[in-house]
Protein backbone atom coordinates (compact mmCIF):
# COMPACT_ATOMS: atom_id res chain seq x y z
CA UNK A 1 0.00 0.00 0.00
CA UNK A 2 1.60 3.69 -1.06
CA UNK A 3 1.06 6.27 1.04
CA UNK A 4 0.80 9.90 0.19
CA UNK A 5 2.56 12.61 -0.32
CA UNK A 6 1.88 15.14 1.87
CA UNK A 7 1.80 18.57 -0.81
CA UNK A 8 3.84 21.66 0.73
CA UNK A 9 2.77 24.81 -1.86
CA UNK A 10 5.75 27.02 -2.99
CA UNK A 11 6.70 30.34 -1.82
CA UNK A 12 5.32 31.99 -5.23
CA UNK A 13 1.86 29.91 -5.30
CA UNK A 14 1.27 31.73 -1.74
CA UNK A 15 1.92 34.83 -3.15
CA UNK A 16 0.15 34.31 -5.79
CA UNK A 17 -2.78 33.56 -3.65
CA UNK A 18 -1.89 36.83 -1.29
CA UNK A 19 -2.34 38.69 -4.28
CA UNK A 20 -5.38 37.39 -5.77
CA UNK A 21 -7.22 37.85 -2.38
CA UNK A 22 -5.80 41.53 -2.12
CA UNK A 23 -7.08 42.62 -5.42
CA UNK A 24 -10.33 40.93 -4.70
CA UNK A 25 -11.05 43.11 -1.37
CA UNK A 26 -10.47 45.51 -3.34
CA UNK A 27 -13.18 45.30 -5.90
CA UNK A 28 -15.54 44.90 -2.84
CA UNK A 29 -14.32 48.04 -0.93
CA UNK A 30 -14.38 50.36 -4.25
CA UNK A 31 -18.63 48.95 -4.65
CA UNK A 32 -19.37 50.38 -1.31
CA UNK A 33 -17.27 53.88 -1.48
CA UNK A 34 -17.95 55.43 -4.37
CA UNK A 35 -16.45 59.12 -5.43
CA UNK A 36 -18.39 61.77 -5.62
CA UNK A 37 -20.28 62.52 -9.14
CA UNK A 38 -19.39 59.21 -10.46
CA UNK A 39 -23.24 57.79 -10.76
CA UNK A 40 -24.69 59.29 -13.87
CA UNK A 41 -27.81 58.54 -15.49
CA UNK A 42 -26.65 55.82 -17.26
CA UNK A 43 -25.80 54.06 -14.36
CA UNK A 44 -29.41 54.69 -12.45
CA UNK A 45 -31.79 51.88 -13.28
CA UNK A 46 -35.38 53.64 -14.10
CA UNK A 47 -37.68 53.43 -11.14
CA UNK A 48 -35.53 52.09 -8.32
CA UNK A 49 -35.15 56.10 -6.92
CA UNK A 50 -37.60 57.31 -4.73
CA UNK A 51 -39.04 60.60 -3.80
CA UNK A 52 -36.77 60.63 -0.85
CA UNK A 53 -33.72 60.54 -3.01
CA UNK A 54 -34.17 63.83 -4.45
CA UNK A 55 -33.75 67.36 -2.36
CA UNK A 56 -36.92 69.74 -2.34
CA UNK A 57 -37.85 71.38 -5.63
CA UNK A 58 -35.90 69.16 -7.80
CA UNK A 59 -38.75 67.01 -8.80
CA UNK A 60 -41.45 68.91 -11.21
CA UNK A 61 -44.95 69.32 -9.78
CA UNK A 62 -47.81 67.91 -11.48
CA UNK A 63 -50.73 68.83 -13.34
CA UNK A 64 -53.27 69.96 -10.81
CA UNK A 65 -56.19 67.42 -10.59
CA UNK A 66 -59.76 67.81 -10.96
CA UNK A 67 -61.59 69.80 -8.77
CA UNK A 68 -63.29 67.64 -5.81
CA UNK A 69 -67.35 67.64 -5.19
CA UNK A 70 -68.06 70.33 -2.47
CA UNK A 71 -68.49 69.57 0.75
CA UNK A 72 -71.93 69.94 3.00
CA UNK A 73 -72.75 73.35 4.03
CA UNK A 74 -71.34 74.26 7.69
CA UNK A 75 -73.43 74.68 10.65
CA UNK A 76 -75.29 78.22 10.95
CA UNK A 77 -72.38 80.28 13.38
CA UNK A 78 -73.91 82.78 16.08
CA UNK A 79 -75.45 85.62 15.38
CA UNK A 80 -73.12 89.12 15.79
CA UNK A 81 -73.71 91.62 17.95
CA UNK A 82 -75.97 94.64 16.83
CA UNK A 83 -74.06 97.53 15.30
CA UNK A 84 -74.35 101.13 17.18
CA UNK A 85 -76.97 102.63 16.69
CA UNK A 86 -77.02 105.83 13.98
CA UNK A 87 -76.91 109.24 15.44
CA UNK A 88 -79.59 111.65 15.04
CA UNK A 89 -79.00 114.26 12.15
CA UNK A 90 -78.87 117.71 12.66
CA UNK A 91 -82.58 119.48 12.62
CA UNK A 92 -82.62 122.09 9.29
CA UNK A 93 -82.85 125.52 8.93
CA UNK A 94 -87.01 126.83 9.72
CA UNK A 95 -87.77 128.05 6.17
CA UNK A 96 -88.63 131.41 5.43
CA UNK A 97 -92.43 132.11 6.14
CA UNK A 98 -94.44 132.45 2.90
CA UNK A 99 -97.15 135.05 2.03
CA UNK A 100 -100.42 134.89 4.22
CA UNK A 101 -103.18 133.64 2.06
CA UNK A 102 -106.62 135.61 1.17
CA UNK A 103 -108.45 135.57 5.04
CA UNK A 104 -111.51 137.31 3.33
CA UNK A 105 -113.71 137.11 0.31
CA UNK A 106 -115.89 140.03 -0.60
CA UNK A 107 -118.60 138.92 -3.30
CA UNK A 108 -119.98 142.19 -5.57
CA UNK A 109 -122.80 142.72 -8.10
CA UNK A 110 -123.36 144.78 -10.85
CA UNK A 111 -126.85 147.13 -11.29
CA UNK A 112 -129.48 144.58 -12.62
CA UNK A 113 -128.95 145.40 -16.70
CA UNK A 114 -132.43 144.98 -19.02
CA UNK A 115 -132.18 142.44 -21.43
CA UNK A 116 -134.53 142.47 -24.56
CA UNK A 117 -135.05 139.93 -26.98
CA UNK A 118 -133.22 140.10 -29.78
CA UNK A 119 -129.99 141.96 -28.28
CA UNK A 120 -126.64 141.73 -26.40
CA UNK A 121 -125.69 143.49 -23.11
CA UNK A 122 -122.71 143.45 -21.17
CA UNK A 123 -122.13 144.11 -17.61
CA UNK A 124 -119.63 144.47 -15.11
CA UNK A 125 -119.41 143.64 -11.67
CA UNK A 126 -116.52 146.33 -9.91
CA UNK A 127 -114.25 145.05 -6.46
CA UNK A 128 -113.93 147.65 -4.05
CA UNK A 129 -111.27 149.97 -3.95
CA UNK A 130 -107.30 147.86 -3.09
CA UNK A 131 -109.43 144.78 -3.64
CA UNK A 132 -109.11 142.04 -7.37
CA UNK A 133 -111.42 139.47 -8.44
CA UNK A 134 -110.36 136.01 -8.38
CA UNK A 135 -113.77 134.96 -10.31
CA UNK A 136 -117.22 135.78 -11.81
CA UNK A 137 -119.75 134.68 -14.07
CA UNK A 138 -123.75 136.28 -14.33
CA UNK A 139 -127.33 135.61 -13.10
CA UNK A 140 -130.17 135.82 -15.17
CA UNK A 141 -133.54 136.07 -14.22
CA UNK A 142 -135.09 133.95 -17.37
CA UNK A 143 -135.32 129.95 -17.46
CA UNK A 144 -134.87 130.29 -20.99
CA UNK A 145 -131.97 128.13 -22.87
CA UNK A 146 -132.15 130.94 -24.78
CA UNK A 147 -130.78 133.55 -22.91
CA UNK A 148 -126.83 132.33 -23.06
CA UNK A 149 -123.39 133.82 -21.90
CA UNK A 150 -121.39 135.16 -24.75
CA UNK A 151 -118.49 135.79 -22.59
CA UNK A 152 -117.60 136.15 -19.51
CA UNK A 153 -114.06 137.15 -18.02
CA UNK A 154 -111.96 138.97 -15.54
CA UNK A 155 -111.33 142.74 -16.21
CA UNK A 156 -109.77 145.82 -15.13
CA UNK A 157 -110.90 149.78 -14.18
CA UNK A 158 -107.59 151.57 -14.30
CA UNK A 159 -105.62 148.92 -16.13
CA UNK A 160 -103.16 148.55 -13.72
CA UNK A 161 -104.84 146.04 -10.89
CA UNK A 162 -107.56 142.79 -11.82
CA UNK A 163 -110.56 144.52 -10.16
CA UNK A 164 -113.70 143.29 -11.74
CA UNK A 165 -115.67 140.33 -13.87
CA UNK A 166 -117.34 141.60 -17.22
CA UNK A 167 -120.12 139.68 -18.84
CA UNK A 168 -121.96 139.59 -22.08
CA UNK A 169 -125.36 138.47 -22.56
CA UNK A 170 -127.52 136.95 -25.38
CA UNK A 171 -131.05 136.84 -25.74
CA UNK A 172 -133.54 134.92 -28.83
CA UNK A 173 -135.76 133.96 -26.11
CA UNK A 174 -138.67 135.78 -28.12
CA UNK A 175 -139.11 137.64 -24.35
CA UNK A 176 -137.53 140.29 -22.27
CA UNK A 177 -135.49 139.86 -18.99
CA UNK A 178 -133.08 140.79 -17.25
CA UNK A 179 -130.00 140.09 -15.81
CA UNK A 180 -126.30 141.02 -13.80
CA UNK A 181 -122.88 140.11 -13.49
CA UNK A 182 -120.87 138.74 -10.04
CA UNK A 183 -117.67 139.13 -8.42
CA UNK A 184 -115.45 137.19 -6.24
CA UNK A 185 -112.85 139.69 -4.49
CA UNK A 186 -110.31 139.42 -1.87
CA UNK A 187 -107.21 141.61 -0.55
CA UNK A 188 -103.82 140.15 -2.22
CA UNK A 189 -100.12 140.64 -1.83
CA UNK A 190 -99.39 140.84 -4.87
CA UNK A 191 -101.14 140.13 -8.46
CA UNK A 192 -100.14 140.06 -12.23
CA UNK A 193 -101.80 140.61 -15.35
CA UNK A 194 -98.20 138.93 -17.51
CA UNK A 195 -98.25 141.45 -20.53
CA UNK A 196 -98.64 144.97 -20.44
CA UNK A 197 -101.09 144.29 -23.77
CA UNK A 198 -103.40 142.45 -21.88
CA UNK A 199 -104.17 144.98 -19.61
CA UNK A 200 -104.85 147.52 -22.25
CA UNK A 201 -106.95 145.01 -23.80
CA UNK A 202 -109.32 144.25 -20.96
CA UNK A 203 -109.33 148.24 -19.91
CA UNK A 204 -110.40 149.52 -23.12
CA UNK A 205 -113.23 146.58 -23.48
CA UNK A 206 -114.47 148.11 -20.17
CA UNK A 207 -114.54 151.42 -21.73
C-alpha cells in the first residue's frame, strides 16, 4: 500500500494567492465607497429612486387634478352683535315764512242790466277799492236756454290792478229779462296781469 505525499505549496503559489485575495477586497471596498459625481444617469436603473432621493424642488410638480365635489354646508355660526346705533341728524334751517293767504272774500254785483229779446248786453261787476277778483260769471232772471253767456271774463278799471268780472249776454228767447254780473274779491299781496297788452286790452273793453 503507497502512502501519500503530503503537498507543501511554494513560496510563489502563496503569493500568488496573497495577491489574488488583495485585489479581490479591493473590488468589494471600491462597490461600497464610491467618489463623488461618479453615478450618472446611465448608471441609475429607471424606477428604483424614490421621492426621498431627491432634495426639495428638484422634482417637477404635477398637473393639478380635478376639482373635488363640495363639501356639506357648515353649521349656521352665532349671530353678531348689533351695530351702534345711527346718530340723530342735525334738525334744518325753519324756512322762510311764505305770504299769508286771502283771510276774506268780498262777493260784488253789478246794477241789474235789461235784457230784450233780440240783443246783447254786457255788464260788469266792480271790487272795491285795493281789492281784485279772483272769479265771476252772471245771473239771469229767465229759465230760458235761450238767454246764453257770450263771454264772460276777468277785467280791469284803471288797467293797472284785476278789479272786476265783465259779462256779455244773449237773448232769442222771443221775451224780455233781465240780468247782472258777479264778483269774487279778496285783498292780495301781490297780483299780475303777464303782458302789459293784456291789460290795455281788458281796460279799453271796459270802456
Amino acid at each position: 500500500m503507497k502512502l501519500l505525499r503530503r503537498y507543501h505549496p511554494s513560496p510563489a503559489l502563496v503569493v500568488a494567492c496573497i495577491a489574488l485575495a488583495l485585489s479581490l477586497g479591493g473590488v468589494s471596498y471600491a462597490a461600497l465607497r464610491l467618489p463623488a459625481n461618479s453615478v450618472g444617469t446611465r448608471q441609475v436603473i429607471n424606477g428604483s429612486l424614490l421621492k426621498g432621493d431627491f432634495k426639495a424642488g428638484q422634482l417637477p410638480r404635477g398637473a393639478r387634478g380635478p376639482r373635488g365635489f363640495a363639501g356639506a354646508a357648515g353649521a349656521i355660526g352665532p349671530a353678531g352683535p348689533a351695530g351702534p346705533a345711527g346718530a340723530q341728524g342735525v334738525q334744518g334751517v325753519q324756512g322762510v315764512q311764505g305770504p299769508a293767504g286771502p283771510v276774506s272774500l268780498t262777493y260784488v254785483a253789478s246794477a241789474i242790466t235789461a235784457l230784450p229779446n233780440g240783443t246783447q248786453q254786457d255788464a260788469f261787476a266792480d271790487c272795491p277799492a285795493g281789492m281784485v277778483v279772483t272769479g265771476g260769471g252772471a245771473f239771469s232772471s229767465s229759465t230760458s236756454t235761450a238767454v246764453s253767456i257770450e263771454s264772460s271774463a276777468l277785467g280791469t278799471t284803471t288797467g293797472s290792478s284785476i278789479d272786476e268780472w265783465g259779462v256779455t249776454m244773449n237773448n232769442t228767447s222771443g221775451s224780455d229779462t233781465t240780468f247782472f254780473a258777479e264778483a269774487v274779491c279778496t285783498n292780495a299781496t301781490s297780483s299780475s296781469f303777464g303782458s302789459a297788452s293784456a291789460a290795455s286790452a281788458l281796460h279799453a273793453a271796459h270802456k
